[in-house]
Protein backbone atom coordinates (compact mmCIF):
# COMPACT_ATOMS: atom_id res chain seq x y z
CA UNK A 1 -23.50 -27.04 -7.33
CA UNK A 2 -20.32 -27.80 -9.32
CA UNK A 3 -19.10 -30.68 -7.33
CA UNK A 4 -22.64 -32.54 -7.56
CA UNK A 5 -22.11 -32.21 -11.48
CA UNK A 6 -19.14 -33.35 -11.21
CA UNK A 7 -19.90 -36.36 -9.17
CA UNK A 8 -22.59 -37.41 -11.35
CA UNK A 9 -20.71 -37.38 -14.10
CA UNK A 10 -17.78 -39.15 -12.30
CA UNK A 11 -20.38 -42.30 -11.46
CA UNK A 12 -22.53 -42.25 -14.08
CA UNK A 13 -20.59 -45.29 -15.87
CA UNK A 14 -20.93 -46.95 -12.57
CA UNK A 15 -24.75 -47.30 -12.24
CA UNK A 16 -24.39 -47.72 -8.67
CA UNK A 17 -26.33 -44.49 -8.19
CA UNK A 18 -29.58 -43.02 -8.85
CA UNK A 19 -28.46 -39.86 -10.21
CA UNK A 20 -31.30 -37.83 -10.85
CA UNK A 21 -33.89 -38.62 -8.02
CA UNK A 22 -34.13 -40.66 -4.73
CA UNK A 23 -31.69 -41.66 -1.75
CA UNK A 24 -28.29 -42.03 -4.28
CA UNK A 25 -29.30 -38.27 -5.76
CA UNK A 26 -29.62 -36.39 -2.12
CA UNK A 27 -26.58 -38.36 -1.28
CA UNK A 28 -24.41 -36.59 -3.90
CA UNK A 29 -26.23 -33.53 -3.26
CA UNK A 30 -25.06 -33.15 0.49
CA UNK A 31 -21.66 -34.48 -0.90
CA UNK A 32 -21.52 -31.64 -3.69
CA UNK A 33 -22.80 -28.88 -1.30
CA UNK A 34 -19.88 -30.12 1.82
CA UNK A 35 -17.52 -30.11 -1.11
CA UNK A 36 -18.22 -26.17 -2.71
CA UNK A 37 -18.17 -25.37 0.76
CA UNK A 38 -14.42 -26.81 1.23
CA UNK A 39 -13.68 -25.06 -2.17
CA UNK A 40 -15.04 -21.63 -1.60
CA UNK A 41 -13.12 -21.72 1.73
CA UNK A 42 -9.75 -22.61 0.25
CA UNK A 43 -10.02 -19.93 -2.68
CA UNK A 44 -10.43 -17.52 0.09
CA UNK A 45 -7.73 -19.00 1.90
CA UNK A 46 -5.92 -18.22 -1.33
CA UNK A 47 -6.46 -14.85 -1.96
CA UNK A 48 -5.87 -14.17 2.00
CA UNK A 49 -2.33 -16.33 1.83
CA UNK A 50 -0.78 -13.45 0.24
CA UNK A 51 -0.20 -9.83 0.76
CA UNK A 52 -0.56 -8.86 -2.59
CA UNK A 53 -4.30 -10.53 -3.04
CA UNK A 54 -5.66 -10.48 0.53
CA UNK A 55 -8.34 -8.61 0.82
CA UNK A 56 -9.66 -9.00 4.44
CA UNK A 57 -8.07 -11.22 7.80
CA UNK A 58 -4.71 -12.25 5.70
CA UNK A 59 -4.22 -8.51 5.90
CA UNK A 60 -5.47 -8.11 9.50
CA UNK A 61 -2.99 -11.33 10.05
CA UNK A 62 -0.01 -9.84 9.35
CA UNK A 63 -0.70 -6.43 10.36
CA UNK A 64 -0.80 -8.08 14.04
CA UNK A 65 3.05 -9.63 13.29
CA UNK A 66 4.49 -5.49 12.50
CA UNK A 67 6.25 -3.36 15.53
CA UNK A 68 3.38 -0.74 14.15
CA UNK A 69 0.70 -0.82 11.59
CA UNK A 70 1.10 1.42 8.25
CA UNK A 71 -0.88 4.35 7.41
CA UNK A 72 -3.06 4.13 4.40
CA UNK A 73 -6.11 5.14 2.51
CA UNK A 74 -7.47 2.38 0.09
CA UNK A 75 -7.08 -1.19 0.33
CA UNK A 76 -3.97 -1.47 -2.55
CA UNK A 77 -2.64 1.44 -0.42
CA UNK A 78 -3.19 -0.91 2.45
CA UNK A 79 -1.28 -4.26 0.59
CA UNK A 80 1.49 -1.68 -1.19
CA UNK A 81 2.33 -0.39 2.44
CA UNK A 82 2.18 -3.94 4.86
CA UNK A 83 4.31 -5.28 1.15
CA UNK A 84 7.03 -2.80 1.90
CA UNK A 85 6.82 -3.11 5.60
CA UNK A 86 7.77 -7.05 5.23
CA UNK A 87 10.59 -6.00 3.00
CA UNK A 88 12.50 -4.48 5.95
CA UNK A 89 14.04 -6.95 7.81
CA UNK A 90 16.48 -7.47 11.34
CA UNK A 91 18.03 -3.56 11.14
CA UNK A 92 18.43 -4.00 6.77
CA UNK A 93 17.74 -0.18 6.09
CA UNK A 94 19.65 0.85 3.06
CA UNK A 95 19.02 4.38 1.27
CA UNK A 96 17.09 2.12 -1.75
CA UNK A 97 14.92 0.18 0.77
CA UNK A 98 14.18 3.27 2.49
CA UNK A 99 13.54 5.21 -0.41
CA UNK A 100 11.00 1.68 -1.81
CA UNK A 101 8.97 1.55 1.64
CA UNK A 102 8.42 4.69 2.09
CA UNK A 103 6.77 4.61 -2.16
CA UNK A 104 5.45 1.24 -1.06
CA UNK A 105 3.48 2.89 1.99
CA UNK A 106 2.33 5.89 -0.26
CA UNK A 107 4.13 8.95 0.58
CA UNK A 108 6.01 10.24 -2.38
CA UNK A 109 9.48 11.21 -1.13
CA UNK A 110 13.32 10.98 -2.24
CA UNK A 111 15.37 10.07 0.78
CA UNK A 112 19.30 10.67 0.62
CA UNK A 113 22.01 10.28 3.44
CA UNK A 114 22.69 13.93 5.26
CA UNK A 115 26.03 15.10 6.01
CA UNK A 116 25.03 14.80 9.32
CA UNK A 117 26.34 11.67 10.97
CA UNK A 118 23.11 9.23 11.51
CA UNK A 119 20.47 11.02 9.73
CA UNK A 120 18.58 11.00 6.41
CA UNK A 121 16.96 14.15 4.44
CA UNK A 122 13.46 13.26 3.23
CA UNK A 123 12.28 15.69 0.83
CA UNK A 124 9.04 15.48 -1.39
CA UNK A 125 9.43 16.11 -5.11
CA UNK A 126 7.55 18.22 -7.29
CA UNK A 127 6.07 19.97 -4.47
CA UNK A 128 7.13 23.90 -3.86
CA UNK A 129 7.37 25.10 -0.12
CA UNK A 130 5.71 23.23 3.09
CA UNK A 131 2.89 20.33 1.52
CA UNK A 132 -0.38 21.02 3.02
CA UNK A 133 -0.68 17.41 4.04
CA UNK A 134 3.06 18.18 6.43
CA UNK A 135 1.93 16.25 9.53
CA UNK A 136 0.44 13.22 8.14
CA UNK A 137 3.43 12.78 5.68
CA UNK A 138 5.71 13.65 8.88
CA UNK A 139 3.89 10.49 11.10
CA UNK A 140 3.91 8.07 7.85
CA UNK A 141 7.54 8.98 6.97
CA UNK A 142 8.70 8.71 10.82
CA UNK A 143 6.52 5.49 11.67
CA UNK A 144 8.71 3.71 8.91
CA UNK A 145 12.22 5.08 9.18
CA UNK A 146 14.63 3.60 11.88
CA UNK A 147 14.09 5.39 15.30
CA UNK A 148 18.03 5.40 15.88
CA UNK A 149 17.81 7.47 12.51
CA UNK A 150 17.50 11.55 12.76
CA UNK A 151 15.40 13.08 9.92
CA UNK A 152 15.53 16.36 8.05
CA UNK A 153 13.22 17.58 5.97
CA UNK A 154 14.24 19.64 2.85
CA UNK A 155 11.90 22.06 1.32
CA UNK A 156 12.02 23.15 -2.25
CA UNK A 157 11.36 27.23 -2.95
CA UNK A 158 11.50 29.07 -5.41
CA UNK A 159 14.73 30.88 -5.76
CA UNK A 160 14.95 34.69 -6.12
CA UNK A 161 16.64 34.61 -9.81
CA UNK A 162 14.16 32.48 -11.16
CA UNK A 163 11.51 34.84 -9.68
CA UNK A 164 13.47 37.68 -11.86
CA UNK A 165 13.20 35.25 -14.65
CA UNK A 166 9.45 34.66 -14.87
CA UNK A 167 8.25 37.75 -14.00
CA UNK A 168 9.21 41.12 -15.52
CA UNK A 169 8.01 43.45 -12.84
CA UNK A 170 7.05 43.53 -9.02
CA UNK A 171 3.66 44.46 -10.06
CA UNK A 172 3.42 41.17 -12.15
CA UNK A 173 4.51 39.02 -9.31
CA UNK A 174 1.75 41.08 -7.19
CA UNK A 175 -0.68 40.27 -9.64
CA UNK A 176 0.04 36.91 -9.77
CA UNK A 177 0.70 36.07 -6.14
CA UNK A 178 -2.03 37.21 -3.18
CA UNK A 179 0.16 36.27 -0.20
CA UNK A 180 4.15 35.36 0.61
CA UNK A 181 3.23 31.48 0.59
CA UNK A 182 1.58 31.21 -2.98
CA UNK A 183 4.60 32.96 -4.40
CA UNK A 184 6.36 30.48 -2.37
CA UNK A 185 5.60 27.52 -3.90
CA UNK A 186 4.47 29.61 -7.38
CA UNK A 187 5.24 27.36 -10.33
């Protein structure tokens, strides 16, 4: 009932209107209530206007105006990923606006140009071997990139002279490692 305060207070000095009871009082009460209406519509039409606040059909909106809609798993995952899929624009793909979409749309990746001719190698940092999660990553990272784009994906091991390093003996590593993949990846 803000507006219907404020209205009485706009016509009090007037005395045209019975404020407080009668004909002049429902009057400004339908007024008031039409008018919160209007303004609880156009604060949601505020939020929705932009990616970074929408919360429900902006998002839906301009989801429906993308080639394909972006994987994601909360709703700031949701506005981080459609923010990062506007920022691509007419065939723009440079190795830092790769590199910020693919953040944007929540898969954690460093993307360089290969020495092959027309391809990119995606690799995901400060994980060791083959991330559990391969496939998902695999769809997200290959729904954004450019289809005319080939991608390789670079693993990081652990190397054998660092496994000489941390670990005196073979027993050691056996006793810290149950099976080829945990030593792997072993920090």
């Amino acid at each position: 009932m803000a507006y219907f305060e404020y209205l009485k207070e706009l016509l009090a000095p007037t005395g045209l209107y019975e404020l407080e009871l009668g004909v002049g009082a429902a009057e400004l009460m339908a007024l008031g209530q039409q008018l919160d209406l209007i303004f609880e519509s156009l604060e949601e039409f505020n939020l929705e206007k932009l990616p970074t606040t929408a919360q429900g059909y902006g998002l839906a909106s301009i989801e429906q105006l993308l080639p394909s809609v972006p994987l994601y798993d909360t709703p700031e995952d949701r506005r981080r990923a459609l923010a990062a899929m506007l920022r691509i624009r007419g065939g723009y793909f440079s190795l830092q606006a790769l590199r910020d979409t693919l953040i944007g749309c929540g898969v954690d990746t460093i993307v360089n140009e290969s020495e092959t001719p027309m391809s990119v190698e995606v690799s995901f940092p400060g994980t060791r071997g083959v991330p559990d999660e391969i496939e998902g990553l695999r769809q997200k990272v290959e729904q954004i990139l450019p289809c005319h784009l080939a991608v390789i994906y670079a693993f990081a091991y652990l190397l054998w002279a660092r496994l000489h390093e941390v670990f005196g003996s073979w027993v050691q590593l056996e006793s810290s490692c149950a099976n080829w993949k945990e030593l792997e990846a072993y920090e």
